[in-house]
N, C-alpha and C. Protein backbone atom coordinates (compact mmCIF):
# COMPACT_ATOMS: atom_id res chain seq x y z
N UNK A 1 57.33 117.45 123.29
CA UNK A 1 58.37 118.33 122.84
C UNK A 1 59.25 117.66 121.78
N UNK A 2 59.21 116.27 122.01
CA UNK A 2 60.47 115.65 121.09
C UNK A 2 59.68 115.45 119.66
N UNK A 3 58.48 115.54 119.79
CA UNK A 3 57.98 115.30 118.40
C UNK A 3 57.91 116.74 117.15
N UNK A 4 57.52 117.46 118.59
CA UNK A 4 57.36 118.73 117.85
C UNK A 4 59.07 119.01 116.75
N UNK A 5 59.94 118.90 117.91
CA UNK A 5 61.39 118.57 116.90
C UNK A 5 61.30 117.95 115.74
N UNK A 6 60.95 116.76 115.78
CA UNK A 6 60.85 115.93 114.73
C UNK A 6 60.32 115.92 113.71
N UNK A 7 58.84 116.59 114.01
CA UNK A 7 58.57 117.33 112.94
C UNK A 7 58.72 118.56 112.28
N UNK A 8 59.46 119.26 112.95
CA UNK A 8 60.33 120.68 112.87
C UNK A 8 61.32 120.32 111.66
N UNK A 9 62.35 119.21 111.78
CA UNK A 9 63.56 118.69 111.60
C UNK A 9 63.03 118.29 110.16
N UNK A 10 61.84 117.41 109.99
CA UNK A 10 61.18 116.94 108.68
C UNK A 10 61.42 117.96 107.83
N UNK A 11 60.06 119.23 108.44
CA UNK A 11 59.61 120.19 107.75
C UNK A 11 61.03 120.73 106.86
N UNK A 12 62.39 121.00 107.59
CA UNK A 12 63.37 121.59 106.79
C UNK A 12 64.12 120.76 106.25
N UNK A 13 63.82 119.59 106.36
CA UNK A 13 64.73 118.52 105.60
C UNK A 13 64.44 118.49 104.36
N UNK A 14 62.72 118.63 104.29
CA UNK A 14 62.37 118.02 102.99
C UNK A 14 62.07 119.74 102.47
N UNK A 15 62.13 120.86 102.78
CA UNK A 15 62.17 122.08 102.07
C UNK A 15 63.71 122.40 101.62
N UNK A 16 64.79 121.38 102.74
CA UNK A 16 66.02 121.68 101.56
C UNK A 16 66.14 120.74 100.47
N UNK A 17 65.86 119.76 100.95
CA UNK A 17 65.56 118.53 99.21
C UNK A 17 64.65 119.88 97.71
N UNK A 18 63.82 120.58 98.47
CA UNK A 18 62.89 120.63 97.32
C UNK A 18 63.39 122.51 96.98
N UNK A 19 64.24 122.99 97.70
CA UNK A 19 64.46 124.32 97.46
C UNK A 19 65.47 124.29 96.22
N UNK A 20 64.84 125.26 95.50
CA UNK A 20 65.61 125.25 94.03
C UNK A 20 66.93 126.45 94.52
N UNK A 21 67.90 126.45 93.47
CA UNK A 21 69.20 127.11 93.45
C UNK A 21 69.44 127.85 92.11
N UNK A 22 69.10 128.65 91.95
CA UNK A 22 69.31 129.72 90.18
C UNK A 22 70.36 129.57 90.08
N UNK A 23 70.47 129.26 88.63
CA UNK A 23 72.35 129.37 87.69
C UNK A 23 72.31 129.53 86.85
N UNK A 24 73.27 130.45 85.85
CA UNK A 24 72.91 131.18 85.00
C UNK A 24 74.24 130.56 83.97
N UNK A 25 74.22 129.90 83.06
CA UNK A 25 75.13 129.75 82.03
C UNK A 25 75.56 130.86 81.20
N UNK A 26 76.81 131.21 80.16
CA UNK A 26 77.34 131.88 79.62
C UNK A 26 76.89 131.39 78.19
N UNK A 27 76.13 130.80 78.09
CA UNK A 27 76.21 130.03 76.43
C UNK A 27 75.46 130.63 75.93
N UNK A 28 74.78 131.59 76.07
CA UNK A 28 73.77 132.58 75.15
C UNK A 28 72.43 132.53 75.99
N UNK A 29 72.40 132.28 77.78
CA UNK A 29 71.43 132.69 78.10
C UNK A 29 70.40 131.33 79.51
N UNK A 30 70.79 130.17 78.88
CA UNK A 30 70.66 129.18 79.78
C UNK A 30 70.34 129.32 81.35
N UNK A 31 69.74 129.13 81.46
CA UNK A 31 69.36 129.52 82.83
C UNK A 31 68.70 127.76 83.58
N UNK A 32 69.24 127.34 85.06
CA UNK A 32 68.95 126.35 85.63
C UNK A 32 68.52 126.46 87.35
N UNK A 33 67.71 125.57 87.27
CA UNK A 33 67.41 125.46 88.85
C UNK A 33 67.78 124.09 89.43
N UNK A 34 68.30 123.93 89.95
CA UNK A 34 68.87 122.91 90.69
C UNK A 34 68.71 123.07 92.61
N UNK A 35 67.72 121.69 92.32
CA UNK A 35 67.79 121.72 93.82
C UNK A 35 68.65 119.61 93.97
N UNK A 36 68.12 119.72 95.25
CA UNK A 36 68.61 118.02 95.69
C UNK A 36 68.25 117.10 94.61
N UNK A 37 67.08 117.21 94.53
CA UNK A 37 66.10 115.95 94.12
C UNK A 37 65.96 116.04 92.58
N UNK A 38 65.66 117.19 92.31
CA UNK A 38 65.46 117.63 90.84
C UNK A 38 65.93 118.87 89.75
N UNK A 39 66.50 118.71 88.79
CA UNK A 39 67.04 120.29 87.96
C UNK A 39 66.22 119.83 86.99
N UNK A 40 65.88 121.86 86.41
CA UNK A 40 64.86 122.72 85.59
C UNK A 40 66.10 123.26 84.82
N UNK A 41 66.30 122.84 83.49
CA UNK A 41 66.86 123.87 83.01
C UNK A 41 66.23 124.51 81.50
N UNK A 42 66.53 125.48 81.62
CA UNK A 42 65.67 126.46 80.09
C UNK A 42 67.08 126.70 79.42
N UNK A 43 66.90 126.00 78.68
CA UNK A 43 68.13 125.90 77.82
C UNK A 43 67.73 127.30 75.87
N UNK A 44 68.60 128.23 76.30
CA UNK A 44 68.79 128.95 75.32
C UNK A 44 70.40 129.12 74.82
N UNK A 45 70.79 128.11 73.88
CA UNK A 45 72.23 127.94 73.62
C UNK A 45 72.62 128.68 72.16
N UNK A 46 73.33 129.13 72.08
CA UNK A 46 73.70 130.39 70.50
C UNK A 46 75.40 129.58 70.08
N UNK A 47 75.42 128.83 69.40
CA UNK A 47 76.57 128.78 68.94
C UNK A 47 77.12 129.31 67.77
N UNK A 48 78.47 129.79 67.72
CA UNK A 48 78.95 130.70 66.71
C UNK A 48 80.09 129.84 65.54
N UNK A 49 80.00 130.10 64.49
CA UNK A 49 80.54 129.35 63.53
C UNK A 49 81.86 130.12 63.51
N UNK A 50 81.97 129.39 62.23
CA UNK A 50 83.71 130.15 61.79
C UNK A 50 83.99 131.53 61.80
N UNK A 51 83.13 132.06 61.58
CA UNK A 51 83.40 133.38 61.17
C UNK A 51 83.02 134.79 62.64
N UNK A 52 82.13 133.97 63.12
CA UNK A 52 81.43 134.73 64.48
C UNK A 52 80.31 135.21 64.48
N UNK A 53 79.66 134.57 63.47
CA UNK A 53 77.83 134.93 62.79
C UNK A 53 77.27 133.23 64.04
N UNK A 54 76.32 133.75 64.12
CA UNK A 54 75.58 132.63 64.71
C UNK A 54 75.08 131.51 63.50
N UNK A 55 75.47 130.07 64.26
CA UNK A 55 75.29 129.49 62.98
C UNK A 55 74.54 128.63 63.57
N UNK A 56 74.18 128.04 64.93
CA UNK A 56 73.11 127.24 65.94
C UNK A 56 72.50 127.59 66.60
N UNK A 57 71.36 127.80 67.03
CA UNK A 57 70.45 127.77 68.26
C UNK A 57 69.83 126.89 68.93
N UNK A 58 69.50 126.61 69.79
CA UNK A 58 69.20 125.14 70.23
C UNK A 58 68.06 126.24 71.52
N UNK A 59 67.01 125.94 71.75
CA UNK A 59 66.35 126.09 72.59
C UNK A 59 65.56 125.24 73.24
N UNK A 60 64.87 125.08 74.20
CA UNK A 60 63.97 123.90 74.84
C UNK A 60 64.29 124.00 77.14
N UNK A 61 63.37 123.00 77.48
CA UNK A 61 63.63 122.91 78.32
C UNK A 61 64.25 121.24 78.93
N UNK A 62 64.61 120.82 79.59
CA UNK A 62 65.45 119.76 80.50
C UNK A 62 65.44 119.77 81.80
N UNK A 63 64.21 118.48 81.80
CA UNK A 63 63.93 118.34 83.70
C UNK A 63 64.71 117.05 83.85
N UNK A 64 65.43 117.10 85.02
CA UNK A 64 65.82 115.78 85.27
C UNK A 64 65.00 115.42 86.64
N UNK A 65 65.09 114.11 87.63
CA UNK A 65 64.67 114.12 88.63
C UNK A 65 65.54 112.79 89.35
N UNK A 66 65.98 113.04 90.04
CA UNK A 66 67.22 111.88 90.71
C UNK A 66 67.90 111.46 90.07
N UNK A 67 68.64 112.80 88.78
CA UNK A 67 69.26 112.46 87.87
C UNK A 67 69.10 111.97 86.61
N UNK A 68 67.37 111.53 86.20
CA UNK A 68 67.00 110.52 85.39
C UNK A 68 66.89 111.76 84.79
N UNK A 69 66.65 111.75 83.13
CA UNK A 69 66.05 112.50 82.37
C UNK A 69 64.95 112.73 82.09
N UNK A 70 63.77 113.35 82.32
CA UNK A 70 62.58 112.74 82.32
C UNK A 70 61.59 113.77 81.17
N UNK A 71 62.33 114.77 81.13
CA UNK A 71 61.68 116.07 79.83
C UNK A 71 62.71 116.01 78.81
N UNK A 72 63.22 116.19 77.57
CA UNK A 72 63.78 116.85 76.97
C UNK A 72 63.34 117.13 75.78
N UNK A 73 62.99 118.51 75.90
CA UNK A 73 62.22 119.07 74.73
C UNK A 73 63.07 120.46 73.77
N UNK A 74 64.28 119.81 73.56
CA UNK A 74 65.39 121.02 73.12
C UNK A 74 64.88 121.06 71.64
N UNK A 75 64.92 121.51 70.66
CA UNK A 75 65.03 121.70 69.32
C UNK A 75 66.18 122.67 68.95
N UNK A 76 67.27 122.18 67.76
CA UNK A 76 68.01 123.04 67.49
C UNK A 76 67.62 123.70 66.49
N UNK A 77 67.89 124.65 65.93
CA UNK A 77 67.94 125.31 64.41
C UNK A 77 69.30 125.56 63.63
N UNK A 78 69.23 125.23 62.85
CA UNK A 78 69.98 125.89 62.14
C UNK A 78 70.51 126.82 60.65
N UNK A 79 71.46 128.01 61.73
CA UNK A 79 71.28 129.12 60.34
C UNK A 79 71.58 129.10 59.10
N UNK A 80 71.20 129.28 58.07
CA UNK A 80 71.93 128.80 56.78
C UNK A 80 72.75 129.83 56.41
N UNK A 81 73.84 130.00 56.23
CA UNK A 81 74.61 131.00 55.53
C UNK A 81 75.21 131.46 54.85
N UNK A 82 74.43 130.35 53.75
CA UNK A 82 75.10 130.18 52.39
C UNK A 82 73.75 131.35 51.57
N UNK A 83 72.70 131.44 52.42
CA UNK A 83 72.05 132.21 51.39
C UNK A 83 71.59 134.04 51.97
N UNK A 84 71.92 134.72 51.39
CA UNK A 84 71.39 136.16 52.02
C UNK A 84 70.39 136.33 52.69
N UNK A 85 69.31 135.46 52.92
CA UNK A 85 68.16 135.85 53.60
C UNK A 85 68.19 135.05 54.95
N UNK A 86 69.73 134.54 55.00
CA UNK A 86 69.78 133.82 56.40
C UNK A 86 68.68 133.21 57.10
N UNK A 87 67.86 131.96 56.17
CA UNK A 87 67.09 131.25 56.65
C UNK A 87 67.33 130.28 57.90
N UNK A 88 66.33 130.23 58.12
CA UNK A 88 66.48 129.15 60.00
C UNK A 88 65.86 127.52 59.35
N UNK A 89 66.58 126.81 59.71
CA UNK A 89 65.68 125.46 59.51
C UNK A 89 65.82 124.41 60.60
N UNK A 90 65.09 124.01 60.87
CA UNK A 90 64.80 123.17 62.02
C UNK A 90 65.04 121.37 61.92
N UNK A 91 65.96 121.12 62.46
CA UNK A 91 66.12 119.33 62.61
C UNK A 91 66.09 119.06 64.11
């Protein structure tokens, strides 16, 4: 009986380490999972310039795992808005 516990006790220990938690950022869409051990985040960020035209985007994803960084695959763009055809260029 005491084992069966014990391994009962495991089983939910290590499904709350590994159960993810949805969160939803305000920054144009960001969305994260965060559990104990490791966060997923899908990073869709819109930043707005002087005027209130979008002048950044930054998209990608960001895994960490015991905090370490171990993905980061963001790329930003950015809008040009000096010319009418509001080109995107990428650094």
């Amino acid at each position: 009986m005491k084992k069966k516990l014990l391994v009962l006790f495991i089983v939910v220990f290590v499904f709350a380490l590994l159960f993810p938690v949805r969160g939803k950022s305000s920054d144009g869409g960001s969305i994260s999972y965060r559990a104990v051990l490791y966060e997923v985040k899908l990073v869709h960020r819109q930043e707005l310039g002087p005027y209130g035209e979008p002048s950044r985007l930054t998209k990608g994803t960001i895994v960490k795992i015991l905090g370490f960084e171990i993905v980061n695959n963001t790329k930003t763009e950015y809008i040009d808005e000096s010319s009418s055809e509001k080109s995107i260029t990428s650094q």
